[in-house]
Structures are given as C-alpha cells and as structure tokens.
N, C-alpha and C. Protein backbone atom coordinates (compact mmCIF):
# COMPACT_ATOMS: atom_id res chain seq x y z
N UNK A 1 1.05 26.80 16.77
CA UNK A 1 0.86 25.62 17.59
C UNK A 1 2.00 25.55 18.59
N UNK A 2 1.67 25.17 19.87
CA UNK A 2 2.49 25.77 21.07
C UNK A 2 2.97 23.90 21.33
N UNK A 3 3.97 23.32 21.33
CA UNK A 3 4.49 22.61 21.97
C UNK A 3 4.36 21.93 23.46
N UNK A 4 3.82 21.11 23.79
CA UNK A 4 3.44 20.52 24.92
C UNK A 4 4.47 19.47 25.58
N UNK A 5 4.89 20.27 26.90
CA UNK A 5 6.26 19.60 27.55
C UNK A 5 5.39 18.94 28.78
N UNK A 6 6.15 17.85 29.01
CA UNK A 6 5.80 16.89 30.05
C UNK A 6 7.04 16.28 30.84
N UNK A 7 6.41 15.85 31.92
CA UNK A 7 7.54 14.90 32.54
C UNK A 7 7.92 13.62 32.25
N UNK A 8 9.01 12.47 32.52
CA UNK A 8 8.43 11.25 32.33
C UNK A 8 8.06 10.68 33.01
N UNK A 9 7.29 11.41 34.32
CA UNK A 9 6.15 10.63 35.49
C UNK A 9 5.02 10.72 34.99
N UNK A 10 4.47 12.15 34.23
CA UNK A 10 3.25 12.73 33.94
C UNK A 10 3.26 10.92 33.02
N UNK A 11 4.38 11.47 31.74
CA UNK A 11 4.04 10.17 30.67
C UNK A 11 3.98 9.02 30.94
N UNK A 12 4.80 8.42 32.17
CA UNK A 12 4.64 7.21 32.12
C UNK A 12 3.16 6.83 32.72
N UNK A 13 2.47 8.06 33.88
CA UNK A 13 1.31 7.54 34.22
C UNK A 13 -0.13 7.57 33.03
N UNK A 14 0.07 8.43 32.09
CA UNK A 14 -0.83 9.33 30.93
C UNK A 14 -0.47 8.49 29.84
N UNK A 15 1.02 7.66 29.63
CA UNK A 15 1.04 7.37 27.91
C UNK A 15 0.52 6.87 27.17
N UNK A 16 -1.13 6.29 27.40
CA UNK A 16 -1.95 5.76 26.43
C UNK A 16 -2.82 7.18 25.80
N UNK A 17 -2.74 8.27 26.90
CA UNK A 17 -3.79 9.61 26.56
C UNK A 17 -2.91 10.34 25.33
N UNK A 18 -1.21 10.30 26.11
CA UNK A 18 -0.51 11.65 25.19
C UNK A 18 -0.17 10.93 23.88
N UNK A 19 -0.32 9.31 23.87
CA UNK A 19 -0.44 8.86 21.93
C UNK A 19 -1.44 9.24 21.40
N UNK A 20 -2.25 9.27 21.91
CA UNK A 20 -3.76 9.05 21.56
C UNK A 20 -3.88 10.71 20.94
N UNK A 21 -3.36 11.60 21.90
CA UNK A 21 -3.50 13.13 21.63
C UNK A 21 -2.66 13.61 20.39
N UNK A 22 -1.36 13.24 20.44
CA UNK A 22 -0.32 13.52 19.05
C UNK A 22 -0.72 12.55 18.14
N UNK A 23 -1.46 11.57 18.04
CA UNK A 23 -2.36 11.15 16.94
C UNK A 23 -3.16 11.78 16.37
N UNK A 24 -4.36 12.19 17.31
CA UNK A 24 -5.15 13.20 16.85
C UNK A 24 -4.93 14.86 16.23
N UNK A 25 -3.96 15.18 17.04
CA UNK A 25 -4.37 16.56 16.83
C UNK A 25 -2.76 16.85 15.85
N UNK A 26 -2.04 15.75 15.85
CA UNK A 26 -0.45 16.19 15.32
C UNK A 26 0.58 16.92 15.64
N UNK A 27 0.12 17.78 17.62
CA UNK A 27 0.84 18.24 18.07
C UNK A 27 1.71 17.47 18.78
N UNK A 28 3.21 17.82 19.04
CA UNK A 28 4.08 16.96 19.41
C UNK A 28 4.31 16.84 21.07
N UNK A 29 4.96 16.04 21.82
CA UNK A 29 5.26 16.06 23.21
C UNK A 29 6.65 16.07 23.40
N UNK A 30 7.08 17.03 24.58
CA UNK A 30 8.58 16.51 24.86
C UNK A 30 8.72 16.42 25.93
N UNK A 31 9.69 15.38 26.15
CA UNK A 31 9.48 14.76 27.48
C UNK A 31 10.64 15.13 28.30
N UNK A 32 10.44 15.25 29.09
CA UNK A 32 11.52 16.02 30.05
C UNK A 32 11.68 15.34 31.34
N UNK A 33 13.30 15.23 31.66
CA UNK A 33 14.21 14.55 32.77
C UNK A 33 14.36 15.63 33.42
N UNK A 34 14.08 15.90 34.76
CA UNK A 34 14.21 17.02 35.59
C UNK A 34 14.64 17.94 35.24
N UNK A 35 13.61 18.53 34.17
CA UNK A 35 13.32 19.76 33.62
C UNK A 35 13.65 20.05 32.42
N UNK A 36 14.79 19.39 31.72
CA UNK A 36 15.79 18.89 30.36
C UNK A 36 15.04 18.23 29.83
N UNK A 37 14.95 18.47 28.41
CA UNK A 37 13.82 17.67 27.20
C UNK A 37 14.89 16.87 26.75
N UNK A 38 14.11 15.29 27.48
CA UNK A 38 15.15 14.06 26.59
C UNK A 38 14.81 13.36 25.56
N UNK A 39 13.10 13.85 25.28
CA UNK A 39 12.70 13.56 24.03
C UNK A 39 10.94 13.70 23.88
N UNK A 40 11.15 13.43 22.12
CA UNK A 40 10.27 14.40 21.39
C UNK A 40 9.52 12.86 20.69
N UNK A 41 7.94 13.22 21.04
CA UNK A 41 7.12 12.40 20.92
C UNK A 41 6.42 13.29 19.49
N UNK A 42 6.66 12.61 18.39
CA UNK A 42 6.14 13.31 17.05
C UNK A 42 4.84 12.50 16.50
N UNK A 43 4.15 13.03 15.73
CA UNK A 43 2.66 11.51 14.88
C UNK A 43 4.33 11.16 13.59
N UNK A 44 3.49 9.57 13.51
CA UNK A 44 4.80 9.25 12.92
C UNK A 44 3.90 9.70 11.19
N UNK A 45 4.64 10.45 10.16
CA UNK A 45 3.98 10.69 8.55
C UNK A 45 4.43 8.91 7.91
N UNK A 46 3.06 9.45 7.36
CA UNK A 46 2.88 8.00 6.53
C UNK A 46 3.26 8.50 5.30
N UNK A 47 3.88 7.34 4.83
CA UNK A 47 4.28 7.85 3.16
C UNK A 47 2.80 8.25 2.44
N UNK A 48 3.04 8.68 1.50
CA UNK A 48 1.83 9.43 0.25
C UNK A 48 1.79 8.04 -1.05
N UNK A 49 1.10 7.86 -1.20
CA UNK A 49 0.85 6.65 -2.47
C UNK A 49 1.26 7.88 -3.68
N UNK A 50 1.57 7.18 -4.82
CA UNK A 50 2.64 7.92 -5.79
C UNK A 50 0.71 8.57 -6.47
N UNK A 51 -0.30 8.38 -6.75
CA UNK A 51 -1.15 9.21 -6.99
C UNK A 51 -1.14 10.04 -5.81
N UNK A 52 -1.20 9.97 -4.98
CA UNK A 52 -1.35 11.19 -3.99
C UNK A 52 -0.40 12.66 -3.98
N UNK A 53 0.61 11.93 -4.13
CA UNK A 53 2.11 12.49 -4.41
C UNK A 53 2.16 13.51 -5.83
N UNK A 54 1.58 12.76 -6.69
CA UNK A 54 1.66 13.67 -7.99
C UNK A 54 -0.19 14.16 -8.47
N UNK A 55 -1.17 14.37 -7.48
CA UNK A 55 -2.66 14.74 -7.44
C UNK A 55 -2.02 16.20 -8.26
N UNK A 56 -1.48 17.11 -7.32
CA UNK A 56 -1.34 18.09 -8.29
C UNK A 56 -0.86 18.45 -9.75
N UNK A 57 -0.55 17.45 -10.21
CA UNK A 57 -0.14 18.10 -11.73
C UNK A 57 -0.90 16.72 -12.66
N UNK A 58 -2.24 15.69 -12.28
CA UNK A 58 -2.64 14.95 -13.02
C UNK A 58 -2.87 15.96 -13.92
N UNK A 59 -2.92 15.44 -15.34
CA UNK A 59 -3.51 16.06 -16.40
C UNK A 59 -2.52 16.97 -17.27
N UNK A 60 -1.38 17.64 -16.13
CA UNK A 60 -0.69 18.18 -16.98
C UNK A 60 0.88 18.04 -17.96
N UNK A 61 0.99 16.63 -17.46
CA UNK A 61 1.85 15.76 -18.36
C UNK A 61 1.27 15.14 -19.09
N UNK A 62 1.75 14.93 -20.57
CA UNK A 62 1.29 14.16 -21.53
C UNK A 62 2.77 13.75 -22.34
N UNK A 63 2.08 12.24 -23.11
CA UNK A 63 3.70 11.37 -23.55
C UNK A 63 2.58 11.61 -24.92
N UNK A 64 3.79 11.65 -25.88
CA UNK A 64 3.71 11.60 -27.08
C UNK A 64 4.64 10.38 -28.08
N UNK A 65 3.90 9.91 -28.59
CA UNK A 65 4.33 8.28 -28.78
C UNK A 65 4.03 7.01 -28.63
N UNK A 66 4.72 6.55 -29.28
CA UNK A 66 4.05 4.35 -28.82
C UNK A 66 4.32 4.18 -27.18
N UNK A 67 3.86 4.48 -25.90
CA UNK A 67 4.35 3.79 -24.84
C UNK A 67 4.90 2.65 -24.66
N UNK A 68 4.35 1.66 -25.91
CA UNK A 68 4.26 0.23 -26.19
C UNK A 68 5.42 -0.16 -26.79
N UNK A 69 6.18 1.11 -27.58
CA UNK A 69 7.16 0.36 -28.31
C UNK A 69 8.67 0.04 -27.99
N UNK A 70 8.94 -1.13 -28.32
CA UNK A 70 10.53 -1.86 -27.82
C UNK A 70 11.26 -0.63 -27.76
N UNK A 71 12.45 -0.74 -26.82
CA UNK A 71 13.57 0.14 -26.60
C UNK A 71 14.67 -0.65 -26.48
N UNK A 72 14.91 -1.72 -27.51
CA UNK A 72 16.03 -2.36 -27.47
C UNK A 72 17.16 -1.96 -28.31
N UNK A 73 16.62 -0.74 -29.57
CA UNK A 73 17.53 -0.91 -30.23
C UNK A 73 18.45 0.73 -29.25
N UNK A 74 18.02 1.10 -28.58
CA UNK A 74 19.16 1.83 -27.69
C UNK A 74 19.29 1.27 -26.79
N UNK A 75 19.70 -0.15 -26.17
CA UNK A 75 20.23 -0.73 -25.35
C UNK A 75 21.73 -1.34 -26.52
N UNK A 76 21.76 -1.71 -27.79
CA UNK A 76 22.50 -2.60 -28.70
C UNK A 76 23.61 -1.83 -28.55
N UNK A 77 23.81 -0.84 -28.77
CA UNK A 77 25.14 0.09 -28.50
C UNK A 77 25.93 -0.33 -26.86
N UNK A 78 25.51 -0.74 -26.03
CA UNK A 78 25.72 -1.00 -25.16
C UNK A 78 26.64 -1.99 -24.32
C-alpha cells in the first residue's frame, strides 16, 4: 500500500473527500508544506471490546474451582 501525499491547498479544498477516503480504505495522507510532509492523516483504531481481544483463545482457558468462593482468608495476613 503506497502512501498518498498531498498539499495543504489540495486538502484544504478536498478535506471532506480525503476523510472520507482514509476512512474507507485505511490508507493514510500526508500533508505537505511546500513539498515537506507536516503531517500524517491516519483512520483513527478503535479499541477491540475485551471478547474481541481474546476471540482467539475462547475455549482454551479453563478455571478449576469455586469461582464463587470468598478470598478473604488471604487478604487476613495482610
């Protein structure tokens, strides 16, 4: 995936198209001050919900034990 450089005339006249485009497609823009890249237009990542995050290994953890039961008496030492 090839990087797409722009001006900030192109962007300021285009910047509803080039969000709209690094939304869609996730390629990034950089924007360039007479000819110098002064910045980098990225899709912003959304966090992952903690099932999403751990999809790959459902099933292969398992707890052995009361889940249910008090854990106070290893706090008493304390």
């Amino acid at each position: 995936m090839t990087t797409v450089t722009v001006s900030k005339r192109a962007l300021k006249a285009r910047l509803l198209e080039y969000c709209r485009q690094v939304e869609q497609t996730g390629e990034e823009r950089i924007v360039t001050s007479d000819g110098i890249p002064v910045l980098k237009v990225v899709p912003f990542a959304q966090q992952r919900s903690v099932d999403d995050a751990f999809s790959d290994r459902r099933g292969a953890l398992t707890w052995t034990g009361d889940i249910d039961a008090p854990t106070a008496e290893e706090w008493l030492d304390a």
